[in-house]
C-alpha atoms as a PDB file:
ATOM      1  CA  UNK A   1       0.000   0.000   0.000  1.00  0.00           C
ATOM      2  CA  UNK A   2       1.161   3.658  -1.106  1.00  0.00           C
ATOM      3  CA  UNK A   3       0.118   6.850  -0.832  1.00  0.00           C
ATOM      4  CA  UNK A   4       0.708   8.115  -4.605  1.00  0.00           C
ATOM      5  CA  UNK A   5      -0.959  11.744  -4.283  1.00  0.00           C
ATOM      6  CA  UNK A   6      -3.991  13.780  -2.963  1.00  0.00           C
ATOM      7  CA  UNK A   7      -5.648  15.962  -5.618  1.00  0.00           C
ATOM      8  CA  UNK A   8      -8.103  18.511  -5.888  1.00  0.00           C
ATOM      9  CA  UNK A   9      -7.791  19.787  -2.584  1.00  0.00           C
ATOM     10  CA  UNK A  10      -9.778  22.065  -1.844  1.00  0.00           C
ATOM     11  CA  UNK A  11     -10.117  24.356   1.406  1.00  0.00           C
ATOM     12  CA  UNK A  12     -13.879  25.110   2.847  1.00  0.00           C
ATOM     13  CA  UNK A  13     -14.664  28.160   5.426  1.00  0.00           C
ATOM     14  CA  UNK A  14     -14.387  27.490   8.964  1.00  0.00           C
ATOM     15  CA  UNK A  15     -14.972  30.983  11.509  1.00  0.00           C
ATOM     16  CA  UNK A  16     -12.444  28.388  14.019  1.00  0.00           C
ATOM     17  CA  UNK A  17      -8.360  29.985  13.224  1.00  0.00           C
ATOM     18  CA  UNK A  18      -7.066  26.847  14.540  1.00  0.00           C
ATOM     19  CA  UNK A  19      -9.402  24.378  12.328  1.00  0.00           C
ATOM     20  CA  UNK A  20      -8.810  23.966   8.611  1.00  0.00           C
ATOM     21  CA  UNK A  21     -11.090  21.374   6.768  1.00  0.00           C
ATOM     22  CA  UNK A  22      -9.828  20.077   3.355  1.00  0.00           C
ATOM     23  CA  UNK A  23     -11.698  17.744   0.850  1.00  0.00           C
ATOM     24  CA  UNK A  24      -9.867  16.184  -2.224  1.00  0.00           C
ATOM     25  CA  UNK A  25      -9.213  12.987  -3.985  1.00  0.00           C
ATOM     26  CA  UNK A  26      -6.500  10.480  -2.544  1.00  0.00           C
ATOM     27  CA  UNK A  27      -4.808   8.298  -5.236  1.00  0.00           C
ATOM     28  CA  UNK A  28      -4.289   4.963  -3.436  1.00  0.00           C
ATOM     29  CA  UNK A  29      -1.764   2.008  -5.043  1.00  0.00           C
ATOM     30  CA  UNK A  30      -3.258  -1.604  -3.864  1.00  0.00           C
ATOM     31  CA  UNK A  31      -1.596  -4.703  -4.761  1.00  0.00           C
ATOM     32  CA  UNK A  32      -0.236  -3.243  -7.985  1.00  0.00           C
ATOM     33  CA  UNK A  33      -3.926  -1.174  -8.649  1.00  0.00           C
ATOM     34  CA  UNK A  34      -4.035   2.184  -8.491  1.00  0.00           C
ATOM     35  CA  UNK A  35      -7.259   3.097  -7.021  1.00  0.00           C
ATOM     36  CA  UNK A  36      -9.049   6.986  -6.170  1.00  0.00           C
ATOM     37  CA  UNK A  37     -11.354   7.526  -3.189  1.00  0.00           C
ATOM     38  CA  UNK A  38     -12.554  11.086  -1.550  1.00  0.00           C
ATOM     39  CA  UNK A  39     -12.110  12.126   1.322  1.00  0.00           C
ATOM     40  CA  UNK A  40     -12.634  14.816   3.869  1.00  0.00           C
ATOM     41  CA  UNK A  41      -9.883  16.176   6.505  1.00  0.00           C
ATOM     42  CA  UNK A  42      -9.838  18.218   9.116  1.00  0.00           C
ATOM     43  CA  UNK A  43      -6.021  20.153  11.013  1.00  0.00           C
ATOM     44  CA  UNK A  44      -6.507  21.037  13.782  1.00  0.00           C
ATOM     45  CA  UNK A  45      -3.337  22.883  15.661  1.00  0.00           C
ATOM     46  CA  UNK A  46      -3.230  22.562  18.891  1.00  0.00           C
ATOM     47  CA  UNK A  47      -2.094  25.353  21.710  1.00  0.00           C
ATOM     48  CA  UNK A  48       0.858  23.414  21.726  1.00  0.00           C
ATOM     49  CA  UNK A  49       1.808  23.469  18.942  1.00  0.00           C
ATOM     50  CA  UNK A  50       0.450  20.133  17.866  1.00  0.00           C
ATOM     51  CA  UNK A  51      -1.566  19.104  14.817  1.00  0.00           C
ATOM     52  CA  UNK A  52      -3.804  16.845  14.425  1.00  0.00           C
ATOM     53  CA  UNK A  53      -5.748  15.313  11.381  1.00  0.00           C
ATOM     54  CA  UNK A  54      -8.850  13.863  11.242  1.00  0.00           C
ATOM     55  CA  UNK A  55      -9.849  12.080   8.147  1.00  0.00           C
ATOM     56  CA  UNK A  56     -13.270  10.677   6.950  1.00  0.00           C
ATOM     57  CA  UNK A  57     -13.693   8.350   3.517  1.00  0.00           C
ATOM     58  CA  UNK A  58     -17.141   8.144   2.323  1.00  0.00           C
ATOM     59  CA  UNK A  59     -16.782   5.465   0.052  1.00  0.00           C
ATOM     60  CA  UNK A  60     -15.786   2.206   1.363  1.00  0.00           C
ATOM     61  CA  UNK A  61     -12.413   0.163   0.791  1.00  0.00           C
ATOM     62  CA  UNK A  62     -11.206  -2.899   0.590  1.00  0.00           C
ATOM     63  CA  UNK A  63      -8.465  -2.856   2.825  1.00  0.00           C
ATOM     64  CA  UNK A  64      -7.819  -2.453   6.419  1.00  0.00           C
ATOM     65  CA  UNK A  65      -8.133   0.695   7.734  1.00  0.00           C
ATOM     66  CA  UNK A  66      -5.738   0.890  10.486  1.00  0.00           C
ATOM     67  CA  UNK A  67      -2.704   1.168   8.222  1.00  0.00           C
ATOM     68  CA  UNK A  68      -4.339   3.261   5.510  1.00  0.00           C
ATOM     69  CA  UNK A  69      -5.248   5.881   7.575  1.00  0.00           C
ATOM     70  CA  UNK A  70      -1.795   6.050   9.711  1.00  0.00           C
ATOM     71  CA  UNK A  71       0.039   6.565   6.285  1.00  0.00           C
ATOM     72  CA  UNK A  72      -2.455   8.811   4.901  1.00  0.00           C
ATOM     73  CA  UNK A  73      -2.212  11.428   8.503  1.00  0.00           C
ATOM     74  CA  UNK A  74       1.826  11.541   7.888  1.00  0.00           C
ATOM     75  CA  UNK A  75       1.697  12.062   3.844  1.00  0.00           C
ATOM     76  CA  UNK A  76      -0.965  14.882   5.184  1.00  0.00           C
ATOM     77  CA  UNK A  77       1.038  16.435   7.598  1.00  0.00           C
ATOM     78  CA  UNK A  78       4.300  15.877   5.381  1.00  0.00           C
ATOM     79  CA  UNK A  79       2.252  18.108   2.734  1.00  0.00           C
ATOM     80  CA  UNK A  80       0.854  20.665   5.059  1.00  0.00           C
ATOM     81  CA  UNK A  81       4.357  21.593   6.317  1.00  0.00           C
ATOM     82  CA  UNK A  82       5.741  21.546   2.793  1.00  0.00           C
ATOM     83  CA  UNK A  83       3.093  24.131   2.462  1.00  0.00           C
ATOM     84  CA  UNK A  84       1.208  22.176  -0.222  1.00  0.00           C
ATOM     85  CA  UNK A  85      -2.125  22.866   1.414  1.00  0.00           C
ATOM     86  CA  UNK A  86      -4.417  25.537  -0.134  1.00  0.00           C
ATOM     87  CA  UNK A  87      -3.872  28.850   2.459  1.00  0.00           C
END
């Protein structure tokens, strides 16, 4: 399993400075098969400092969930201090 990109990101209004909610399209490789799913994610900073990400997947997918969703947080928070996030 591999993160290959998240596209079409796009950046809704939130009147909450330290709560940023994304949606996009996550391109997912599986077993040699490239597959696309949206999803919806929330940043939230912390008054420490800390972010977290909270991530929802409408559609469902056939794989387990645990792992998927630790590797998708870090490529997140990889790309949000890259400053590849819309502002």
């Amino acid at each position: 399993m591999r993160i290959v990109q998240v596209k079409n990101i796009e950046r809704k209004d939130v009147p909450i400075y330290y709560r940023r909610l994304f949606s996009g399209i996550v391109e997912i490789e599986l077993l040699n098969k490239s597959t696309e799913r949206c999803i919806d994610f929330t940043i939230e900073t912390k008054p420490t400092g800390q972010k977290d990400v909270f991530i929802t997947m409408p559609d469902p997918i056939d794989y387990p969930l645990v792992p998927l969703m630790k590797a998708l947080k870090s490529y997140l928070n990889e790309l949000d201090d890259a400053g590849g996030l819309p502002g």
